[in-house]
N, C-alpha and C. Protein backbone atom coordinates (compact mmCIF):
# COMPACT_ATOMS: atom_id res chain seq x y z
N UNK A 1 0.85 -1.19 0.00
CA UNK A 1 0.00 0.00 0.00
C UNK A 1 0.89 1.25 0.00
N UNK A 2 0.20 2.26 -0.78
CA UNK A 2 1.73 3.77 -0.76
C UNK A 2 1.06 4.13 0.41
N UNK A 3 2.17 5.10 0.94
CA UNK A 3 1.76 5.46 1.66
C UNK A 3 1.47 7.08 1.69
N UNK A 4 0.56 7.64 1.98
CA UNK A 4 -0.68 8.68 1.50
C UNK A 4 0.08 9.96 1.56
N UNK A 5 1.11 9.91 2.76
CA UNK A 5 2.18 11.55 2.48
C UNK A 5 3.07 11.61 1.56
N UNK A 6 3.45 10.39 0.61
CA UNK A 6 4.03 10.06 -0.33
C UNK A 6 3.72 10.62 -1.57
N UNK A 7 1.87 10.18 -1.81
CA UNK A 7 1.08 11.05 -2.55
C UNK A 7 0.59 12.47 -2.35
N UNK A 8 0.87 12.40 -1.17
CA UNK A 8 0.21 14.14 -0.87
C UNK A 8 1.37 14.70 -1.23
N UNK A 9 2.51 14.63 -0.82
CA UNK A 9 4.03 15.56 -1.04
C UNK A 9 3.52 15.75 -2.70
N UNK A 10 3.22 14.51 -3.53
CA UNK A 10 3.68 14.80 -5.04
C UNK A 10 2.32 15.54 -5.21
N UNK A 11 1.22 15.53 -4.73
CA UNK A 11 0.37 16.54 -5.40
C UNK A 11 0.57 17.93 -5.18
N UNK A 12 0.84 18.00 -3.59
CA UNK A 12 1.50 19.84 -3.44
C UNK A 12 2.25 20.14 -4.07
N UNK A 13 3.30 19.31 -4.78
CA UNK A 13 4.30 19.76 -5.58
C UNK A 13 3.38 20.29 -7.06
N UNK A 14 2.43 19.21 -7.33
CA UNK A 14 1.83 19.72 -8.75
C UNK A 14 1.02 20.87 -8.38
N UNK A 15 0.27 21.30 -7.41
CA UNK A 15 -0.29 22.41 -7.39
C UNK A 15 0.14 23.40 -6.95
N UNK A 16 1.51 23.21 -6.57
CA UNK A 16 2.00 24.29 -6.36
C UNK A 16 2.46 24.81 -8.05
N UNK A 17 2.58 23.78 -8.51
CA UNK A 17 2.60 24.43 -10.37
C UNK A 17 1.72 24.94 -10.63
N UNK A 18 0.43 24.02 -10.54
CA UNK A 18 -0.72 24.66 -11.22
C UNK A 18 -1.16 26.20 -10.79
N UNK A 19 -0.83 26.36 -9.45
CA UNK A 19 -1.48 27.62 -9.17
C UNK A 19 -0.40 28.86 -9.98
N UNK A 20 1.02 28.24 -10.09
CA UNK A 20 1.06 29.35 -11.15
C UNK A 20 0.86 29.38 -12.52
N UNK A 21 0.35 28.06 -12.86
CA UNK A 21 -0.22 28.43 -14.33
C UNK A 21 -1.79 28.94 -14.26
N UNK A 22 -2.80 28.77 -13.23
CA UNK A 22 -3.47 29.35 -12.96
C UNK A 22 -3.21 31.26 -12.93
N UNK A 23 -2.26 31.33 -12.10
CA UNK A 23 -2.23 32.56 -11.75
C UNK A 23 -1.66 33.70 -13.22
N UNK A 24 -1.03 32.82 -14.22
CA UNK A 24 -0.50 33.63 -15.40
C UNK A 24 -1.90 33.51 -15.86
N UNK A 25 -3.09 32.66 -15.95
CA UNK A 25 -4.10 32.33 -16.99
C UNK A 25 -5.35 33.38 -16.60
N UNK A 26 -4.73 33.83 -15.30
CA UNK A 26 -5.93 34.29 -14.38
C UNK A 26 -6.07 35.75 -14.29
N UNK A 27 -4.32 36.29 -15.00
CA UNK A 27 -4.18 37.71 -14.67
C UNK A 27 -5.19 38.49 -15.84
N UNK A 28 -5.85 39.01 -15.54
CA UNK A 28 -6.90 39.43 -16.50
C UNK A 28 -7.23 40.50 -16.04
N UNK A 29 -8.23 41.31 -16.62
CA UNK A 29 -8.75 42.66 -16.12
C UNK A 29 -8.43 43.85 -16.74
N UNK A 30 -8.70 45.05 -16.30
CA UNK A 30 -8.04 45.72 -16.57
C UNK A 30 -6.41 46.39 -16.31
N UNK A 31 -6.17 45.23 -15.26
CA UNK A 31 -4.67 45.36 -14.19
C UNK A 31 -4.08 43.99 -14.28
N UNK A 32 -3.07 43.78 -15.07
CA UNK A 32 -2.51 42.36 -14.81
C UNK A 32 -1.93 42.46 -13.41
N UNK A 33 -2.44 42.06 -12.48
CA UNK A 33 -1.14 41.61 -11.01
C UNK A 33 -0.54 40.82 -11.28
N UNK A 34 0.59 41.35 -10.51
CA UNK A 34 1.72 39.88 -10.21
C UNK A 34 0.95 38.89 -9.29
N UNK A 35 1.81 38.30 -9.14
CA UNK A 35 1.20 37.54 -7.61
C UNK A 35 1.69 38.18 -6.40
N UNK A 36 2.64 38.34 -6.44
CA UNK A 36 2.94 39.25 -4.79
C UNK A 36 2.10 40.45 -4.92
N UNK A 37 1.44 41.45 -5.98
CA UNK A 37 0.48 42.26 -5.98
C UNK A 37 -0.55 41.81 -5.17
N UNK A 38 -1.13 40.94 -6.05
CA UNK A 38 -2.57 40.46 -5.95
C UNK A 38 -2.68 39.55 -4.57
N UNK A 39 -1.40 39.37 -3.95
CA UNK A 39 -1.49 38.49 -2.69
C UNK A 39 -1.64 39.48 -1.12
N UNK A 40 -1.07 41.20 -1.54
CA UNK A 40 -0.84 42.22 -0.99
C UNK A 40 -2.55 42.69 -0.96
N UNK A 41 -2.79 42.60 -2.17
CA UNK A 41 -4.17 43.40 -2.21
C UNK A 41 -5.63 42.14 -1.56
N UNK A 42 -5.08 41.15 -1.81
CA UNK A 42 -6.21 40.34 -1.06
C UNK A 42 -6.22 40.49 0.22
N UNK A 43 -5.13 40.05 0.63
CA UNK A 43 -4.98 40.17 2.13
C UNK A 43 -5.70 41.42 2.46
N UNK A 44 -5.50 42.94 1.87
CA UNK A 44 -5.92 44.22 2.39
C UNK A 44 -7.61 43.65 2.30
N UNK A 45 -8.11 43.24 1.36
CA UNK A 45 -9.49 43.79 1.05
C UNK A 45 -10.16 42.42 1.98
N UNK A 46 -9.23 41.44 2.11
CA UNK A 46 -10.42 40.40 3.20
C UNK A 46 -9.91 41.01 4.38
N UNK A 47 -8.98 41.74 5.17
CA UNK A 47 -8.43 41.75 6.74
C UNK A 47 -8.89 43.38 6.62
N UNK A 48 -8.78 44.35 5.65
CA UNK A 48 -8.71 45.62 6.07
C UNK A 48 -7.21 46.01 6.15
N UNK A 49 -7.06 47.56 6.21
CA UNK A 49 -5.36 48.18 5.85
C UNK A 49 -5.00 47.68 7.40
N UNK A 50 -3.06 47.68 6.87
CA UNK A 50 -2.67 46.36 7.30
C UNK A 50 -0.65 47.35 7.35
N UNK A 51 -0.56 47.06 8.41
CA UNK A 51 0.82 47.73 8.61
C UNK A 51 1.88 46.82 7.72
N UNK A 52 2.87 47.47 7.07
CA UNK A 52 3.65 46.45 6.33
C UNK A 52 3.88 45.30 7.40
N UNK A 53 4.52 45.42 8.52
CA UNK A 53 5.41 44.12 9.40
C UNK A 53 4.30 43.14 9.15
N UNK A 54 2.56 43.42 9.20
CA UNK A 54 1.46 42.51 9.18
C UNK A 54 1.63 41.66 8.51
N UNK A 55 1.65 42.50 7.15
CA UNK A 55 1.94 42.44 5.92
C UNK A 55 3.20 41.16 5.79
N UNK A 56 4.09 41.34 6.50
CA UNK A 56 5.19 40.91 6.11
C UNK A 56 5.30 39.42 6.85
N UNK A 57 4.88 39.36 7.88
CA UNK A 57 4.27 38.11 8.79
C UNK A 57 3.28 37.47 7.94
N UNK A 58 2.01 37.98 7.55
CA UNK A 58 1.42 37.03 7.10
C UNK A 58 1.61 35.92 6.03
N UNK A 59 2.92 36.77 5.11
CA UNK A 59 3.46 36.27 4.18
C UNK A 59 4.78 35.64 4.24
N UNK A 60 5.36 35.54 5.79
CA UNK A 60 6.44 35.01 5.97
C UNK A 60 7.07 35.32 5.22
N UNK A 61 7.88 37.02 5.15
CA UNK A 61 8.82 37.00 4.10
C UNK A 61 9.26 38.50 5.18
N UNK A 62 10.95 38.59 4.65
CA UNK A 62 11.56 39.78 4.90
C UNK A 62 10.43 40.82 5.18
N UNK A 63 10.79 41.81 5.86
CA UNK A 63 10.14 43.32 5.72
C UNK A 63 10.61 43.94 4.61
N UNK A 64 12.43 43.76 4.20
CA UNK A 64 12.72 44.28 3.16
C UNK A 64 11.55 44.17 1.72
N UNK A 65 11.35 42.65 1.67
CA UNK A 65 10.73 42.12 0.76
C UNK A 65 9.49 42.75 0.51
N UNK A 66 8.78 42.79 1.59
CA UNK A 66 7.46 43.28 1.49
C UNK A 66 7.18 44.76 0.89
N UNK A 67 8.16 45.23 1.57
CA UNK A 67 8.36 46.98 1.44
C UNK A 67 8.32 47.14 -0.85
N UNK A 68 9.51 46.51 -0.80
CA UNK A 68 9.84 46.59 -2.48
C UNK A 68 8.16 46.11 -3.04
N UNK A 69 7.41 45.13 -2.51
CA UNK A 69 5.98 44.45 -3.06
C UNK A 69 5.56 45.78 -2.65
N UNK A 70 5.29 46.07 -1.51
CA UNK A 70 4.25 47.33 -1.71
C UNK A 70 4.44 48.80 -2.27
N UNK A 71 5.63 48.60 -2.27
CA UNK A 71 5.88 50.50 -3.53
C UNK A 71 5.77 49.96 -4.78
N UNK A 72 5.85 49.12 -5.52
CA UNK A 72 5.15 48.96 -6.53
C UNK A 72 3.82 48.59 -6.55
N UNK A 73 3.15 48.23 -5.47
CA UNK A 73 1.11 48.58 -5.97
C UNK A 73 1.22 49.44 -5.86
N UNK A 74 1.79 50.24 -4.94
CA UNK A 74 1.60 52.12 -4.64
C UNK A 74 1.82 52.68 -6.21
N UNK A 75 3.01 52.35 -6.53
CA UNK A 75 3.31 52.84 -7.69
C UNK A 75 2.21 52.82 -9.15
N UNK A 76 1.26 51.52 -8.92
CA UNK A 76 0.01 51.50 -9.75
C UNK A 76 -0.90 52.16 -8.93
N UNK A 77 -0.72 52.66 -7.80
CA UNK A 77 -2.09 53.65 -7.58
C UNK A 77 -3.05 52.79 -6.99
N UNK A 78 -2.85 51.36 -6.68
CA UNK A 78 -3.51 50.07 -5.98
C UNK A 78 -3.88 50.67 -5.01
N UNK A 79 -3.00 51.04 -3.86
CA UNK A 79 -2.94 50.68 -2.60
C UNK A 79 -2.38 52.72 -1.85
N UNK A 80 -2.24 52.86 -0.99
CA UNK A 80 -2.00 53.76 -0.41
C UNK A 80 -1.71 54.26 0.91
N UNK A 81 -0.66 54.41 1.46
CA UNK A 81 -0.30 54.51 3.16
C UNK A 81 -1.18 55.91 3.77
N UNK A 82 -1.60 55.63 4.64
CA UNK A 82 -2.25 56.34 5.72
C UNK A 82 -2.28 56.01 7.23
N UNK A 83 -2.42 57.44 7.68
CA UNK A 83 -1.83 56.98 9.27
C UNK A 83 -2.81 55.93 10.24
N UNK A 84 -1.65 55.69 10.98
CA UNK A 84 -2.56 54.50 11.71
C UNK A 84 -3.34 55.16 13.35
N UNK A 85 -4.58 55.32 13.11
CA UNK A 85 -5.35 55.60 13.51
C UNK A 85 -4.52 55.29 15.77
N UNK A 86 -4.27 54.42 15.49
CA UNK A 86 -4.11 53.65 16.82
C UNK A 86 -2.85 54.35 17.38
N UNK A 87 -1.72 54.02 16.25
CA UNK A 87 -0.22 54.63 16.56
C UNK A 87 -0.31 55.69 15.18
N UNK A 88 -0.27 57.25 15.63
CA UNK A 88 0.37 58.22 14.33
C UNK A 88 1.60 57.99 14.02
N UNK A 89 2.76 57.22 14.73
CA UNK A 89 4.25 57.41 13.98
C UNK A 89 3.91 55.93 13.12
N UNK A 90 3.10 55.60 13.04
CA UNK A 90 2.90 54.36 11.86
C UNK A 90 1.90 54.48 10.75
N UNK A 91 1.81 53.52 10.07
CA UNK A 91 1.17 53.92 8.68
C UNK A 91 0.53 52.45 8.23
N UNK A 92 -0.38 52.36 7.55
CA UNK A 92 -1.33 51.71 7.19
C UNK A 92 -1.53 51.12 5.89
N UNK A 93 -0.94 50.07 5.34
CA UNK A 93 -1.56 50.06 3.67
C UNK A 93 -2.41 49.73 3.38
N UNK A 94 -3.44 50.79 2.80
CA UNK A 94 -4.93 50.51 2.68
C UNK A 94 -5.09 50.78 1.21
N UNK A 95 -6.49 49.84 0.43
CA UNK A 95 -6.22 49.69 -1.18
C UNK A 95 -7.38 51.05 -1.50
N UNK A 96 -6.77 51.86 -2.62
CA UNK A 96 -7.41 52.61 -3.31
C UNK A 96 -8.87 52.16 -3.85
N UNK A 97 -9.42 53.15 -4.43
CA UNK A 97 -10.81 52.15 -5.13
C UNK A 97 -10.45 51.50 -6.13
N UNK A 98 -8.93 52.10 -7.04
CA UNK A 98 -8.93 51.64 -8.37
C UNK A 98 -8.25 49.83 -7.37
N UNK A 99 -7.44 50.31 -6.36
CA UNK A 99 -6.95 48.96 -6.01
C UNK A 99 -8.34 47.98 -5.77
N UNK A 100 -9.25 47.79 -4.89
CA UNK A 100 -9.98 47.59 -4.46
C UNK A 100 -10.81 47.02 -5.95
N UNK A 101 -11.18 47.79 -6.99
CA UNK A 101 -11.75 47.03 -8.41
C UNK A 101 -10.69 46.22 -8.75
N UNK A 102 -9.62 46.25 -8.93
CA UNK A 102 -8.99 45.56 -9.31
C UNK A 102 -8.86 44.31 -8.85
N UNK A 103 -8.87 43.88 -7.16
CA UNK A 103 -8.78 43.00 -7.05
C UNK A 103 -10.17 42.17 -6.62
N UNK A 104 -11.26 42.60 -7.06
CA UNK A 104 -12.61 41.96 -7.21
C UNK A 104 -12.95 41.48 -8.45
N UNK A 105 -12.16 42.59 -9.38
CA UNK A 105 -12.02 42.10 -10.59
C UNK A 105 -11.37 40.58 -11.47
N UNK A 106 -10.21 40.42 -10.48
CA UNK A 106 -9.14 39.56 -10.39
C UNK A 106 -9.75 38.10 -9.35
N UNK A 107 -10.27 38.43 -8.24
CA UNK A 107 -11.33 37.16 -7.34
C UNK A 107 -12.44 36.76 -8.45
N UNK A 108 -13.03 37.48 -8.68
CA UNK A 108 -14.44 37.21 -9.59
C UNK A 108 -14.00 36.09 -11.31
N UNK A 109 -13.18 36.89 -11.25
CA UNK A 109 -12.52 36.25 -12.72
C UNK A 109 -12.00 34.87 -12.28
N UNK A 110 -10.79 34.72 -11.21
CA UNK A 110 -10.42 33.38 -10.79
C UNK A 110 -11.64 32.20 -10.52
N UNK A 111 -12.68 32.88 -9.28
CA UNK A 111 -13.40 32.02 -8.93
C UNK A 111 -14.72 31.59 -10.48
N UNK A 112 -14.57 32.12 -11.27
CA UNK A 112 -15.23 32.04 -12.27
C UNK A 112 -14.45 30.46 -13.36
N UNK A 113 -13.17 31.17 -12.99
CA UNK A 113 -12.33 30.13 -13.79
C UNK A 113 -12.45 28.63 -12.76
N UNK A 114 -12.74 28.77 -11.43
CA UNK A 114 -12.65 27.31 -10.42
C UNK A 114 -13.94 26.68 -10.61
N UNK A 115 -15.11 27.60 -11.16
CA UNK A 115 -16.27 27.20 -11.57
C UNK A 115 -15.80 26.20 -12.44
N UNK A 116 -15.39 26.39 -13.55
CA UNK A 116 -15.49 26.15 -15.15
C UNK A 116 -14.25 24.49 -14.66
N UNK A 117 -13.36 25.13 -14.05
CA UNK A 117 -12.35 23.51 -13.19
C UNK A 117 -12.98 22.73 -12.66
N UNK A 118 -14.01 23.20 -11.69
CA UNK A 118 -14.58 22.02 -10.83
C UNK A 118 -15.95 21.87 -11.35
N UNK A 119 -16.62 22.06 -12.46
CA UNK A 119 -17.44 21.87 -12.78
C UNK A 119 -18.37 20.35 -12.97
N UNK A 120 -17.19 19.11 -13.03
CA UNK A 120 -17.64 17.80 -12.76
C UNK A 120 -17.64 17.55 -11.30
N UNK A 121 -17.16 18.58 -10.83
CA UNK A 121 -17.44 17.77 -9.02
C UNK A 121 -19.06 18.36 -8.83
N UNK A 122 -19.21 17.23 -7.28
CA UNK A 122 -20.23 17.24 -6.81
C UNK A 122 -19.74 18.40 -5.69
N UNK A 123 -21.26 19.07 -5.17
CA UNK A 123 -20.96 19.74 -4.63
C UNK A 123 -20.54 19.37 -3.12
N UNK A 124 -20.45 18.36 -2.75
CA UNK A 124 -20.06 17.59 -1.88
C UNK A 124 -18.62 17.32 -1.30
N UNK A 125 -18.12 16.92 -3.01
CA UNK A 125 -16.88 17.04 -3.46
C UNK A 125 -15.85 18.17 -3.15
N UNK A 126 -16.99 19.41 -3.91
CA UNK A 126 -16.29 20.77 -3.31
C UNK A 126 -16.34 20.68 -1.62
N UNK A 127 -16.87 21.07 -1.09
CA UNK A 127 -17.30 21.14 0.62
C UNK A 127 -16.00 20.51 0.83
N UNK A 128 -16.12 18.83 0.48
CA UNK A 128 -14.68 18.17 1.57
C UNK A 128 -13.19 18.88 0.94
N UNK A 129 -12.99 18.99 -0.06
CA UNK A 129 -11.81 19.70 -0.82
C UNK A 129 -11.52 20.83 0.05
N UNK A 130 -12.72 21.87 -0.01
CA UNK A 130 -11.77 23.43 0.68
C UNK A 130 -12.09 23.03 2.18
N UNK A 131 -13.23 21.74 3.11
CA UNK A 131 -12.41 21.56 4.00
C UNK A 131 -11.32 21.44 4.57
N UNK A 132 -11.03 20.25 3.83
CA UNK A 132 -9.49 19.56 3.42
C UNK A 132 -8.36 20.62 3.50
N UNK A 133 -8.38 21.14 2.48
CA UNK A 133 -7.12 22.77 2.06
C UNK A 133 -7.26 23.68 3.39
N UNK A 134 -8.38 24.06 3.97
CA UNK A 134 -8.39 24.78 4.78
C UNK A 134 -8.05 24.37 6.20
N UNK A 135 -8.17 23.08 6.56
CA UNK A 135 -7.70 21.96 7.53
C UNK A 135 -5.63 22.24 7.35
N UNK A 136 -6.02 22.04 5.78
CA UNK A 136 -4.01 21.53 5.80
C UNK A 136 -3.66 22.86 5.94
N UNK A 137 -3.93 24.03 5.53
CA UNK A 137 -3.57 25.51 5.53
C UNK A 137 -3.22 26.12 7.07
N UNK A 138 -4.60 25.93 7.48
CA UNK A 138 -4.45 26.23 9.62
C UNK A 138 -3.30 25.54 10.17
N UNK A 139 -3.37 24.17 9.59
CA UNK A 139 -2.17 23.65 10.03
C UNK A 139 -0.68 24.04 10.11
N UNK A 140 -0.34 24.09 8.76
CA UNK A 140 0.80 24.98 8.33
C UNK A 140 1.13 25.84 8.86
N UNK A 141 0.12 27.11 8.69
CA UNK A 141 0.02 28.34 9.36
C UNK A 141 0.48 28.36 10.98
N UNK A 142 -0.23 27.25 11.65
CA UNK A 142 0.20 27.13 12.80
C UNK A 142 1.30 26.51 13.17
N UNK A 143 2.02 26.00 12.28
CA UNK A 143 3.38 25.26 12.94
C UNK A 143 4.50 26.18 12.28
N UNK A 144 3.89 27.43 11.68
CA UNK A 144 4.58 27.99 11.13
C UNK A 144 5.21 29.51 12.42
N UNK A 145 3.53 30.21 12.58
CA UNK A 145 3.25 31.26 13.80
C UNK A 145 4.10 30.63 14.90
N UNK A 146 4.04 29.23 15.17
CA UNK A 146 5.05 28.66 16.52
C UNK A 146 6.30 28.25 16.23
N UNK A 147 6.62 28.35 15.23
CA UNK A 147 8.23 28.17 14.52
C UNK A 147 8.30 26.49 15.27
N UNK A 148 7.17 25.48 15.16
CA UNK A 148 7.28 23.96 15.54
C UNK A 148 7.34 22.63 14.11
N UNK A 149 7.96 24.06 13.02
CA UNK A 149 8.01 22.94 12.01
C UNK A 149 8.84 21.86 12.16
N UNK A 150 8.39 20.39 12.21
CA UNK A 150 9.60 19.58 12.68
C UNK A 150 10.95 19.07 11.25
N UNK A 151 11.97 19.29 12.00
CA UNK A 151 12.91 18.61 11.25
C UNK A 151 12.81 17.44 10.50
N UNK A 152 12.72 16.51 9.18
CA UNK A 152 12.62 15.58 9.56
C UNK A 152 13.71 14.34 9.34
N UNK A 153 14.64 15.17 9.65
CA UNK A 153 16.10 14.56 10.27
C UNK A 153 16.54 13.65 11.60
């Protein structure tokens, strides 16, 4: 019998492809995003404006990193710093309206395209799937927030 993390390793590996051939197939609109765009601007429009370090945690990546991702949405006029209500010596990246169409524009279009993908599943099918993803995701996320990823050395 294989054994099932054997198969799971090789499918994350394929969807971790697919989502970027998804994500080149997907850039549409009137705004092609990158993906670090469109990953900046989701986060804003499901959580609300969002201090870079947030920013930079949620995505497990440098601050440097994040900083260079967000002056270029700024630079399309996406997104926009404003003070943070809570602390004034801090600042806020919150999405413009043009940002804000853009990336409804960009959700609507994808989930349109997951229609047209999962269109032979049952809807049943769907339900246990983004259980499933959303089960393995928390997970991650959480062994990630506790730095308890295990070695497996």
């Amino acid at each position: 019998m294989t054994n099932p993390n054997n198969v799971i390793e090789q499918q994350l590996f394929t969807l971790l492809r697919r989502t970027v051939a998804i994500h080149v197939r997907t850039s549409s609109g009137d705004i092609a995003l990158e993906r670090s765009a469109y990953g900046i601007l989701r986060l804003i429009h499901s959580q609300g404006p969002q201090r870079l370090g947030a920013i930079a945690t949620a995505f497990n990546l440098d601050p440097s990193t994040i900083t260079r991702q967000v002056q270029a949405v700024e630079k399309l006029g996406l997104a926009t710093k404003q003070a943070d209500p809570m602390d004034r010596r801090a600042s806020l990246l919150a999405l413009t309206p043009e940002g804000e169409e853009a990336v409804v524009q960009a959700q609507n279009y994808r989930r349109k395209m997951l229609d047209l993908i999962l269109a032979d599943w049952s809807a049943q099918e769907r339900d246990e799937f983004a259980r499933a993803l959303t089960r393995f995701n928390d997970t991650v996320t959480g062994w990630i927030e506790h730095d308890e990823i295990p070695d497996p050395d």
